[in-house]
N, C-alpha and C. Protein backbone atom coordinates (compact mmCIF):
# COMPACT_ATOMS: atom_id res chain seq x y z
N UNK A 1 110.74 18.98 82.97
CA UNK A 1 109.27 18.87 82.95
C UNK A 1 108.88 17.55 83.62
N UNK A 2 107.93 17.30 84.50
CA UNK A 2 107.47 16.25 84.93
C UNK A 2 106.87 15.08 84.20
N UNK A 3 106.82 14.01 84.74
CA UNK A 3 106.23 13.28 83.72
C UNK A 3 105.00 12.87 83.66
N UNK A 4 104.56 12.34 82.35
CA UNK A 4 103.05 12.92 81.98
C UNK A 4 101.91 11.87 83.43
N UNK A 5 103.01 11.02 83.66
CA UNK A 5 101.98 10.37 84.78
C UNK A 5 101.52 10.98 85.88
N UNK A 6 102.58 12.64 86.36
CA UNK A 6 101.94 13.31 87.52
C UNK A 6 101.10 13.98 86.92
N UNK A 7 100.69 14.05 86.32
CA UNK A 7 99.42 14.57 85.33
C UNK A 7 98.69 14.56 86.61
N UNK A 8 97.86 15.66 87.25
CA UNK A 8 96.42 15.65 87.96
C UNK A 8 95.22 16.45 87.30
N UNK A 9 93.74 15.80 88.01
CA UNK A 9 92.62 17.18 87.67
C UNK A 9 91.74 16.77 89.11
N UNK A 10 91.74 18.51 89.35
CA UNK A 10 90.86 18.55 90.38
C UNK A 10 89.46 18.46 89.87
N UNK A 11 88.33 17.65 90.39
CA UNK A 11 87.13 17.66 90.20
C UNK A 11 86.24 18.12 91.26
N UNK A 12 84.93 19.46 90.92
CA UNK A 12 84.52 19.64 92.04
C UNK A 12 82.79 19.60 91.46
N UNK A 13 81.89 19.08 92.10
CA UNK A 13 80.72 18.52 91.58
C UNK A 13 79.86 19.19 92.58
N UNK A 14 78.89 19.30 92.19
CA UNK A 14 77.32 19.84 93.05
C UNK A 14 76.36 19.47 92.72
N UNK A 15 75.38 18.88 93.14
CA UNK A 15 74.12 18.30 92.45
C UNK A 15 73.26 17.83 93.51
N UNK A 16 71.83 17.87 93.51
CA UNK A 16 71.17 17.30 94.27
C UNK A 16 71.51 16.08 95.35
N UNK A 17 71.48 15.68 96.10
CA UNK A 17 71.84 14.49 97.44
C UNK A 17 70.94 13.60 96.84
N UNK A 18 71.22 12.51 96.64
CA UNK A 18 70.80 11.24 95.89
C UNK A 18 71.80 10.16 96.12
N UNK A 19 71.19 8.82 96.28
CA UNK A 19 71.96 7.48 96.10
C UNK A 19 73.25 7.28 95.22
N UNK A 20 74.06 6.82 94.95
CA UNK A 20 74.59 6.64 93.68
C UNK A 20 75.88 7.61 93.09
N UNK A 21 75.74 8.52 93.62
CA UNK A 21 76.45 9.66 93.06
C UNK A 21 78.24 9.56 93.21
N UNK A 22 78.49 8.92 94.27
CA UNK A 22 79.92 8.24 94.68
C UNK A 22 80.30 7.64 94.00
N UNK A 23 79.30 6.45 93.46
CA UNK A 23 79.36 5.35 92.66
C UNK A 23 79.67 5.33 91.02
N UNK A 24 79.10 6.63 90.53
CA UNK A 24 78.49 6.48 89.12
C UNK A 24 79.77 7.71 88.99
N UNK A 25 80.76 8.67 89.65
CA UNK A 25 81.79 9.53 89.83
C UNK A 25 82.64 8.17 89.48
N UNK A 26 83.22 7.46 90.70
CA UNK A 26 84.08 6.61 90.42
C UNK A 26 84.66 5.66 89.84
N UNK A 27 83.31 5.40 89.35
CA UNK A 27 82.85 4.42 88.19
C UNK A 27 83.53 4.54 87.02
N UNK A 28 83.16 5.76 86.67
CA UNK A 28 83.47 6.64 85.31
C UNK A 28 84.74 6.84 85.55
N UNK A 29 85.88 7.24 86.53
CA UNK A 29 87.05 7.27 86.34
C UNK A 29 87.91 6.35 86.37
N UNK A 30 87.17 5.22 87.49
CA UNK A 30 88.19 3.85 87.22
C UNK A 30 87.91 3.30 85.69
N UNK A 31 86.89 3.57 85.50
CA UNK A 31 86.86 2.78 83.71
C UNK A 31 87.65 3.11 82.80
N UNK A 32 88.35 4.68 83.38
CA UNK A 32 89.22 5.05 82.22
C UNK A 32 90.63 5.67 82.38
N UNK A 33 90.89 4.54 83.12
CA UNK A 33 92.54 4.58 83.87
C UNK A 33 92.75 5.92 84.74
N UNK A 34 91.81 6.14 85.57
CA UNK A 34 92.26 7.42 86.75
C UNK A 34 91.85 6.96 87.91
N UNK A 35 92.92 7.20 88.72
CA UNK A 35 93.13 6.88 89.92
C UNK A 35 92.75 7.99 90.84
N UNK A 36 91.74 7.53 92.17
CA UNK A 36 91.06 8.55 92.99
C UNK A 36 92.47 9.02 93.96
N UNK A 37 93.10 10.53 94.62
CA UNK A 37 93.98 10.29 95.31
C UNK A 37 93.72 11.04 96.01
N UNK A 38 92.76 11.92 96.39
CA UNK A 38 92.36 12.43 97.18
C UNK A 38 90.95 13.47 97.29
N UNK A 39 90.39 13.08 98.09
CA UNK A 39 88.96 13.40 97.88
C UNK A 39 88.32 14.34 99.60
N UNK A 40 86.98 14.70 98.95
CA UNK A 40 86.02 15.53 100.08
C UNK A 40 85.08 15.35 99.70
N UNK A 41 84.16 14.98 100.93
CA UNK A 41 82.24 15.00 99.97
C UNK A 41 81.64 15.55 101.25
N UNK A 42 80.29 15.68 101.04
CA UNK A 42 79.43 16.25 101.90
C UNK A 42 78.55 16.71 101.19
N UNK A 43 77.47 16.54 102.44
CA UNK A 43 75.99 16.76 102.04
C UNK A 43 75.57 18.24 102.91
N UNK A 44 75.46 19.07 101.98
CA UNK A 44 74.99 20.94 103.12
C UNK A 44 73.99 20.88 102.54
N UNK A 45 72.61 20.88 103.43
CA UNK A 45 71.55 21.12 103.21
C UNK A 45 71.07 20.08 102.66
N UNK A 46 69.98 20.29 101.53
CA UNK A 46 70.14 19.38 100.22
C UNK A 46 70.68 18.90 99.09
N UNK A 47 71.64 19.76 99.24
CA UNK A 47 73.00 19.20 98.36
C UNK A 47 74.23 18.10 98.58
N UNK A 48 74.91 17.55 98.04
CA UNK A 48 76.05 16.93 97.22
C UNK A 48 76.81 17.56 97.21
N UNK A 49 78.23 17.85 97.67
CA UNK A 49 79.01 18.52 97.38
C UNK A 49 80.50 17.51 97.02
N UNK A 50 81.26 17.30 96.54
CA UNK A 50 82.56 16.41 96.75
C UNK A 50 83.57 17.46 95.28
N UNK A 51 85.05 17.28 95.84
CA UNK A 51 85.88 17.42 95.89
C UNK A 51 87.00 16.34 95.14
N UNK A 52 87.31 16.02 94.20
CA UNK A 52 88.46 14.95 93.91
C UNK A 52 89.32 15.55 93.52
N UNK A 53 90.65 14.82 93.61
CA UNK A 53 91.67 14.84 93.00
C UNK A 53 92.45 13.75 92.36
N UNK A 54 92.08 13.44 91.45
CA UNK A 54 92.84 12.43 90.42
C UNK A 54 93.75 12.37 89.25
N UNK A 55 93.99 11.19 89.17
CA UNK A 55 95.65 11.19 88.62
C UNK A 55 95.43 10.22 87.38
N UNK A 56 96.04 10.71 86.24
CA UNK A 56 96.69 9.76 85.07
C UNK A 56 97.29 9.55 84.01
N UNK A 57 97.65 9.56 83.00
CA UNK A 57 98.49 10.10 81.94
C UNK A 57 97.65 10.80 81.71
N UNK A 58 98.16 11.88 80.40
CA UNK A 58 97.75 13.61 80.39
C UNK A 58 96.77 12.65 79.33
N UNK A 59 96.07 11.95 78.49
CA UNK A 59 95.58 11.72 77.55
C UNK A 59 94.25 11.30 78.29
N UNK A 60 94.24 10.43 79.08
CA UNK A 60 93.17 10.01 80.18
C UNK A 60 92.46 10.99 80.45
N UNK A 61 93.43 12.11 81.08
CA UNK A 61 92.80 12.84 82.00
C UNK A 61 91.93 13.79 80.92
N UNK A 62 92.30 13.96 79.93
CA UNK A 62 91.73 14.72 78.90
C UNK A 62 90.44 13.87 78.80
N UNK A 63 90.78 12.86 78.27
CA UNK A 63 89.68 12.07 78.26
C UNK A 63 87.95 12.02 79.30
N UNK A 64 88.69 11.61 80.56
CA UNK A 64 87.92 11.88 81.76
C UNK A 64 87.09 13.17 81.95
N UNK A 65 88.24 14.10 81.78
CA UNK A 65 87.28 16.09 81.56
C UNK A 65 86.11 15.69 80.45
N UNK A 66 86.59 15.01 79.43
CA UNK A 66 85.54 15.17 78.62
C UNK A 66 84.42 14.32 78.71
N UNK A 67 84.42 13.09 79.32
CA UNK A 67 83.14 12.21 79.70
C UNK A 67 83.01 12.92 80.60
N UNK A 68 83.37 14.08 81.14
CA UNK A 68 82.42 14.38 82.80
C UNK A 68 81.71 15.03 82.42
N UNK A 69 82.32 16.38 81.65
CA UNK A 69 81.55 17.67 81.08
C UNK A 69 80.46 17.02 80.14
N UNK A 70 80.45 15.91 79.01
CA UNK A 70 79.40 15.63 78.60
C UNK A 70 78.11 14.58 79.53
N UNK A 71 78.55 14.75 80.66
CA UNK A 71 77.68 13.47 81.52
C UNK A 71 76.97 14.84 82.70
N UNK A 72 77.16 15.96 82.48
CA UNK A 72 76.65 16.45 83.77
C UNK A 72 74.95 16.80 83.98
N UNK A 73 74.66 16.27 82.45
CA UNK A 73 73.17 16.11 82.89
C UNK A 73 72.54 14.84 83.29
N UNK A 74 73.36 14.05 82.66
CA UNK A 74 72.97 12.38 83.29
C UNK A 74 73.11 12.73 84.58
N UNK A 75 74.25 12.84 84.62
CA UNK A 75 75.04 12.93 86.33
C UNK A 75 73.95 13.71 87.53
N UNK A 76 73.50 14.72 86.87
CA UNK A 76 72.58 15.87 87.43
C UNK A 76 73.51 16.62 88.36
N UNK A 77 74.28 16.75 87.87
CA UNK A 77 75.76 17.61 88.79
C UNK A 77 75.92 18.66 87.78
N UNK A 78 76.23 19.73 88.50
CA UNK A 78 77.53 20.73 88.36
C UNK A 78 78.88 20.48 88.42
N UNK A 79 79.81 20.54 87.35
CA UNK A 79 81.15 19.58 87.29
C UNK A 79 81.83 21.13 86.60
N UNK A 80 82.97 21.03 88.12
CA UNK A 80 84.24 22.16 87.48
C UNK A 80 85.39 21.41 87.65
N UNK A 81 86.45 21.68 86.89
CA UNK A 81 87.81 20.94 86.39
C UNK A 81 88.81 21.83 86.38
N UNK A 82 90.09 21.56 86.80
CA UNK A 82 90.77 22.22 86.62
C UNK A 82 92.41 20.76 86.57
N UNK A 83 93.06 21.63 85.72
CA UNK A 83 94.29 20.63 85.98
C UNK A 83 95.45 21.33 86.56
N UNK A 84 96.43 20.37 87.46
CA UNK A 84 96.95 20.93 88.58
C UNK A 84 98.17 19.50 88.59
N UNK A 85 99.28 19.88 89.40
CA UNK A 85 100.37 18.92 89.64
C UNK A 85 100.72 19.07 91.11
N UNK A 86 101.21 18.12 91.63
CA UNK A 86 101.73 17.84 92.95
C UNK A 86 102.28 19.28 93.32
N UNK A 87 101.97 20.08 94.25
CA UNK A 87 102.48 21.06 94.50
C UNK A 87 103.71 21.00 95.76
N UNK A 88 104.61 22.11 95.62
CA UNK A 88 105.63 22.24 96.17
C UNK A 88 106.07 23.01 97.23
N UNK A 89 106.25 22.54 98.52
CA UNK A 89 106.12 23.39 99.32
C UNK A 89 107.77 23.89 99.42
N UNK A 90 107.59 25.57 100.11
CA UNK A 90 109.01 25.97 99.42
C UNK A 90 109.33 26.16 100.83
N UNK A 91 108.56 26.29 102.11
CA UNK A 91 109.50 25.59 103.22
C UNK A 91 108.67 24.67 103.93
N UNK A 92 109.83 23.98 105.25
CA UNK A 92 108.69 23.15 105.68
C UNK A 92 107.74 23.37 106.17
N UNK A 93 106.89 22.57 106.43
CA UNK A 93 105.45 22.85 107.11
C UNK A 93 104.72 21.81 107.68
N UNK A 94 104.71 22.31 109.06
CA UNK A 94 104.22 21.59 110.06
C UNK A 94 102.60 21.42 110.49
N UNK A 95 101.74 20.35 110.11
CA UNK A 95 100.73 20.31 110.34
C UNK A 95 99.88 20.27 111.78
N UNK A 96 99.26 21.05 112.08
CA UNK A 96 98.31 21.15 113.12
C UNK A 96 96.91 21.47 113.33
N UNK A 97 96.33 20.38 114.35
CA UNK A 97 94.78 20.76 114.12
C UNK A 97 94.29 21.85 115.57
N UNK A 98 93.57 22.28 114.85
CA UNK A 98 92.67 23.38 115.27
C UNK A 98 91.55 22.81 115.63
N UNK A 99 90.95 22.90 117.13
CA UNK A 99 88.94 22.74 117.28
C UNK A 99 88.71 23.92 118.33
N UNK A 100 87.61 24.39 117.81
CA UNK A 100 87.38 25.72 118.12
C UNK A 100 85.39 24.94 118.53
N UNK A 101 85.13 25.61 119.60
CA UNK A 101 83.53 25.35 120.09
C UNK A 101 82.96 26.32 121.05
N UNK A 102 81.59 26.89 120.24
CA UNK A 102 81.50 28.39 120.86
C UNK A 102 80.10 28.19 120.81
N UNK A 103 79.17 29.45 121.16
CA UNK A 103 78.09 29.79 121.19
C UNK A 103 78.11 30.34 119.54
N UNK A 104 77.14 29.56 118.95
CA UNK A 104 77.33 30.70 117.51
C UNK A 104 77.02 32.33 117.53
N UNK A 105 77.85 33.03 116.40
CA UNK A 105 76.89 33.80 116.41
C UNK A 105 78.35 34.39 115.43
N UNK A 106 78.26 35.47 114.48
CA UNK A 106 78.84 35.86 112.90
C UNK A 106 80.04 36.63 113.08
N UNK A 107 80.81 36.23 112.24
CA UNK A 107 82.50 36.64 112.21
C UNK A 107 83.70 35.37 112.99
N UNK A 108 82.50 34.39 113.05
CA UNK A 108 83.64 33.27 113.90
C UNK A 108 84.78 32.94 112.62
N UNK A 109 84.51 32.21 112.07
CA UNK A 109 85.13 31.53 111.09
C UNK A 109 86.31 33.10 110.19
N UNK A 110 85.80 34.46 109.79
CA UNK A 110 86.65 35.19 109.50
C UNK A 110 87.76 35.50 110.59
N UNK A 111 87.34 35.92 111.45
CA UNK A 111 88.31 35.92 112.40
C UNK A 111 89.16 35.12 112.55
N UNK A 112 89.40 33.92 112.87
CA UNK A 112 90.06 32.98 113.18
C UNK A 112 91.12 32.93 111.43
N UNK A 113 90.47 33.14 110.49
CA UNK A 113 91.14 32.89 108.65
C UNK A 113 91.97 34.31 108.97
N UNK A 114 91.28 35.06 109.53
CA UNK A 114 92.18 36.47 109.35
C UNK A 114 93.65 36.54 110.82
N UNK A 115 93.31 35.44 111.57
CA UNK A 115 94.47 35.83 112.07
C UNK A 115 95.68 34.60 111.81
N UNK A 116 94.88 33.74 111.22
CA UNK A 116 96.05 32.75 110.24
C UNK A 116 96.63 33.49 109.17
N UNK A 117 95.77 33.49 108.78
CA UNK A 117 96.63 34.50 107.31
C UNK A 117 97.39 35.57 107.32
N UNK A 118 97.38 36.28 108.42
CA UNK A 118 98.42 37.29 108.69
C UNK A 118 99.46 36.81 108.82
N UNK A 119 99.67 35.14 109.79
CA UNK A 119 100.76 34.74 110.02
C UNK A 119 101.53 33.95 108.91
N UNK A 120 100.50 34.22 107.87
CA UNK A 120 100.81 32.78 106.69
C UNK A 120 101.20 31.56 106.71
N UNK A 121 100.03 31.02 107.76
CA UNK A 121 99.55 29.55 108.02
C UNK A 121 98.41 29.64 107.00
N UNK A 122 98.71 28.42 106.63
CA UNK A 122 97.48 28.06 105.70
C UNK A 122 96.38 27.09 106.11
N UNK A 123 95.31 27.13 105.55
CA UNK A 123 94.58 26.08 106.46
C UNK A 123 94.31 25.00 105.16
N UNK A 124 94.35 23.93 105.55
CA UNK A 124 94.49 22.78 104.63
C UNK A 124 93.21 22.24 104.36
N UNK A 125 92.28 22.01 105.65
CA UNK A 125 91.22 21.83 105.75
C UNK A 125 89.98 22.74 106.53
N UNK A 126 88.65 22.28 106.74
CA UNK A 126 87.90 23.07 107.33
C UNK A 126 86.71 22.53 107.22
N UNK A 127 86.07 22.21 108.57
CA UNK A 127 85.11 21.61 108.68
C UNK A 127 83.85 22.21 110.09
N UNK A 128 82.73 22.72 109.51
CA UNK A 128 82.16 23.42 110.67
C UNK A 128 80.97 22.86 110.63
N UNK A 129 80.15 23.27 111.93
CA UNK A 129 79.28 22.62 112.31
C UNK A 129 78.28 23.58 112.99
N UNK A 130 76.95 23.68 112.92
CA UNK A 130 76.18 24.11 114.14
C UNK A 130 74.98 23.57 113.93
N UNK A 131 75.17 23.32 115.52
CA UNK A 131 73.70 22.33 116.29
C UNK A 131 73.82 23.30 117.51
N UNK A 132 72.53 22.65 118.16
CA UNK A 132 72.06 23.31 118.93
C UNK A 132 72.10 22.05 120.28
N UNK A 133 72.64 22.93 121.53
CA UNK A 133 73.05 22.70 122.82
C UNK A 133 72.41 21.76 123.63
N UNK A 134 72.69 20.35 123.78
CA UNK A 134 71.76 19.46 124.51
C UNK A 134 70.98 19.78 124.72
N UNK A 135 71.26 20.56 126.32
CA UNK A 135 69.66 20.70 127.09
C UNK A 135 69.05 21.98 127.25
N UNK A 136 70.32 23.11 126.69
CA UNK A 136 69.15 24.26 126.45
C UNK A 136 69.14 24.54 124.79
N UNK A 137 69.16 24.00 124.06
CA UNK A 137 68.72 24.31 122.77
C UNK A 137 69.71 25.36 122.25
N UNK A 138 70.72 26.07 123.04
CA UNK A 138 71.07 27.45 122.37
C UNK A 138 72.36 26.96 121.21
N UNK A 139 72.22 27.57 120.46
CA UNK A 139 72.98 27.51 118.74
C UNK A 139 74.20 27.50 118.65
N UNK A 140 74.82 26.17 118.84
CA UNK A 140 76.49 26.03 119.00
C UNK A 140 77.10 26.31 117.42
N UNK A 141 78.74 26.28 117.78
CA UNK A 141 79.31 26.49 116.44
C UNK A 141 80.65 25.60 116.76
N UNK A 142 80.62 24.86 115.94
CA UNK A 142 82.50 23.84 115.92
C UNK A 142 82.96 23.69 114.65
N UNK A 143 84.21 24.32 115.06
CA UNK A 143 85.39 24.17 113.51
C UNK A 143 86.66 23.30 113.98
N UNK A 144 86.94 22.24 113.16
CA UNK A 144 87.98 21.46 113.33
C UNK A 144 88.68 22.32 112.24
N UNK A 145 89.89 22.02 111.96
CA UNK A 145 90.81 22.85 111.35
C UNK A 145 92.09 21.91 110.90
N UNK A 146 92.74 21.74 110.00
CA UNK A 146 93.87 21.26 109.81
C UNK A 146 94.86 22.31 108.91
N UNK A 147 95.45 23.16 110.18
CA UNK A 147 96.70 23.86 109.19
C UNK A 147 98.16 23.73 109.38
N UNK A 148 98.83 24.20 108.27
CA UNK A 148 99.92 24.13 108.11
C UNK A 148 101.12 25.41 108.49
N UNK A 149 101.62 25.17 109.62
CA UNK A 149 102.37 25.97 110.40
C UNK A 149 103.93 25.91 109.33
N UNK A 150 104.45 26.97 108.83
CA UNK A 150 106.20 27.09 109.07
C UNK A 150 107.08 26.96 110.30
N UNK A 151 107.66 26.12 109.90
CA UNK A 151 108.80 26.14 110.53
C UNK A 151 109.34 27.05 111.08
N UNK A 152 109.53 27.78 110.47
CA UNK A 152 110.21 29.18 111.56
C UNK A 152 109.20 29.64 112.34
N UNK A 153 107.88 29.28 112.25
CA UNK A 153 107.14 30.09 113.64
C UNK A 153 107.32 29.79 114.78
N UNK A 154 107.34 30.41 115.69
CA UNK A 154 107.89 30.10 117.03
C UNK A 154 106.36 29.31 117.77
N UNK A 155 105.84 27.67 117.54
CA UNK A 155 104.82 27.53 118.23
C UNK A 155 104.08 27.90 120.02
N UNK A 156 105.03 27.70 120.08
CA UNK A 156 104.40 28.45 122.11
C UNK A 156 103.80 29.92 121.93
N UNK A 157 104.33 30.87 121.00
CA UNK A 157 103.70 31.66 120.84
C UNK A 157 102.65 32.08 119.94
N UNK A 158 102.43 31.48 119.03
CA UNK A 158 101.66 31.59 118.22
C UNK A 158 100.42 31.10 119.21
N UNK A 159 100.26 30.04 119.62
CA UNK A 159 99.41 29.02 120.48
C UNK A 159 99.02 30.11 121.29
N UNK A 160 99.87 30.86 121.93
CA UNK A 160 99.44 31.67 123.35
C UNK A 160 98.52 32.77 122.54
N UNK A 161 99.40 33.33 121.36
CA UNK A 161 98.45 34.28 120.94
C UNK A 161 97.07 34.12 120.26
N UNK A 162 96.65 33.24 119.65
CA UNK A 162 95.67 32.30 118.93
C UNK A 162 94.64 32.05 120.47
N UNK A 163 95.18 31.40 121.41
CA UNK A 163 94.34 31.36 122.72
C UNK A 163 94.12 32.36 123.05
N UNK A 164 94.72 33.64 122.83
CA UNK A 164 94.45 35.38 123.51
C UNK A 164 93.25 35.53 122.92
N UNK A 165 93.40 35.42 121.48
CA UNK A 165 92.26 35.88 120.80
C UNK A 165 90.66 34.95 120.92
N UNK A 166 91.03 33.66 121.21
CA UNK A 166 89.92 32.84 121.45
C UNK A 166 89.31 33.41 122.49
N UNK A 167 89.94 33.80 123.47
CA UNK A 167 89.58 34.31 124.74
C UNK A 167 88.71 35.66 124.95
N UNK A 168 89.44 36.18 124.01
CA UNK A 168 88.69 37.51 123.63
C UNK A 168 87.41 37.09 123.10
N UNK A 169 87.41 36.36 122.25
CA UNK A 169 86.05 36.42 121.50
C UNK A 169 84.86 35.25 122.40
N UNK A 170 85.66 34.64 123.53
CA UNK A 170 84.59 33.87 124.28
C UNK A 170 84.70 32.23 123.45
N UNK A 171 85.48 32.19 122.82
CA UNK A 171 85.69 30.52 122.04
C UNK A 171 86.58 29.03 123.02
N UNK A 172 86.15 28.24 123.12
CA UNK A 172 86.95 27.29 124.04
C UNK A 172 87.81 27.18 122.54
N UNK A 173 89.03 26.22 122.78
CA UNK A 173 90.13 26.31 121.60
C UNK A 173 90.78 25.28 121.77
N UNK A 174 91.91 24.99 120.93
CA UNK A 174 93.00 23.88 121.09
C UNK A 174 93.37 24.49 119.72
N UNK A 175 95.08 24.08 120.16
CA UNK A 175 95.87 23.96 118.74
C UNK A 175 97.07 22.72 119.26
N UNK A 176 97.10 21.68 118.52
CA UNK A 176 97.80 20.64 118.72
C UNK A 176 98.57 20.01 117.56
N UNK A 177 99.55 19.51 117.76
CA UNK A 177 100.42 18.83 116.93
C UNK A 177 99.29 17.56 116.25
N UNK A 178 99.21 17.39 114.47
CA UNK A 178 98.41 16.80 114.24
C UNK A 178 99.48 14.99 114.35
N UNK A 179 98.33 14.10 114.63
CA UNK A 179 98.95 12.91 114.43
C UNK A 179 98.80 12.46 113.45
């Protein structure tokens, strides 16, 4: 059994976009021996959105769940928890980013999940975007991507086929070795 210090809890929060909210999160966990180790935030729309993952003995972390869940009206957040340990990858896996930049328009983002997932690449991250086109205004779409390739996939082909399909659907593309 591991020891109680890999203890983790994922924290995932929602609440109005306001000052402070970084602050008065981190606040509350450094005060009570948890360490931030990996995080996501963002603002969609008018919302707050962030993502943690923190670490500390299993008594803390108990602790921490429970000042969050009783703070989520101070907080003015939505607070979900879950507890979780260093996970194990059972082969290797090679990280690579993905940027994809198109004309928007619906099924971008499935497409692209549905032909990873067939290959069982996972995507680690995911980050999209749409604005609209310098100088003619028309409704762009960009996804950066950070996934995780096996080892046994043969990359030249995967790449060629991943570009087939970009091609098909009219998407400029890249898939590159992440640094």
């Amino acid at each position: 059994m591991p020891d109680k210090s890999e203890n983790q809890l994922v924290i995932s929060a929602i609440g109005s976009d306001r000052p402070g909210i970084v602050n008065e999160l981190s606040q509350l966990i450094v005060q009570n021996k948890g360490n931030i180790d990996d995080s996501r935030m963002t603002v969609l729309g008018g919302e707050f959105a962030i993502i943690l993952l923190i670490s500390a003995p299993a008594d803390d972390l108990v602790h921490i769940e429970q000042l969050l869940k009783g703070q989520e009206e101070t907080l003015k957040l939505s607070i979900i928890t879950k507890y979780t340990r260093p996970g194990n990858e059972p082969e290797k896996q090679i990280p690579y980013v993905v940027e994809v930049l198109a004309m928007d328009n619906p099924g971008i983002v499935y497409k692209l999940a549905d032909f990873l997932s067939s290959r069982n690449i996972n995507i680690q991250s995911m980050q999209t975007d749409r604005y609209p086109a310098p100088h003619t205004g028309t409704p762009m779409f960009a996804i950066e991507m950070i996934i995780t390739i096996p080892q046994s996939i043969i990359i030249n082909e995967l790449r060629d086929d991943f570009l087939d399909l970009c091609e098909d659907m009219n998407l400029d593309a890249s898939i590159e070795a992440a640094r």
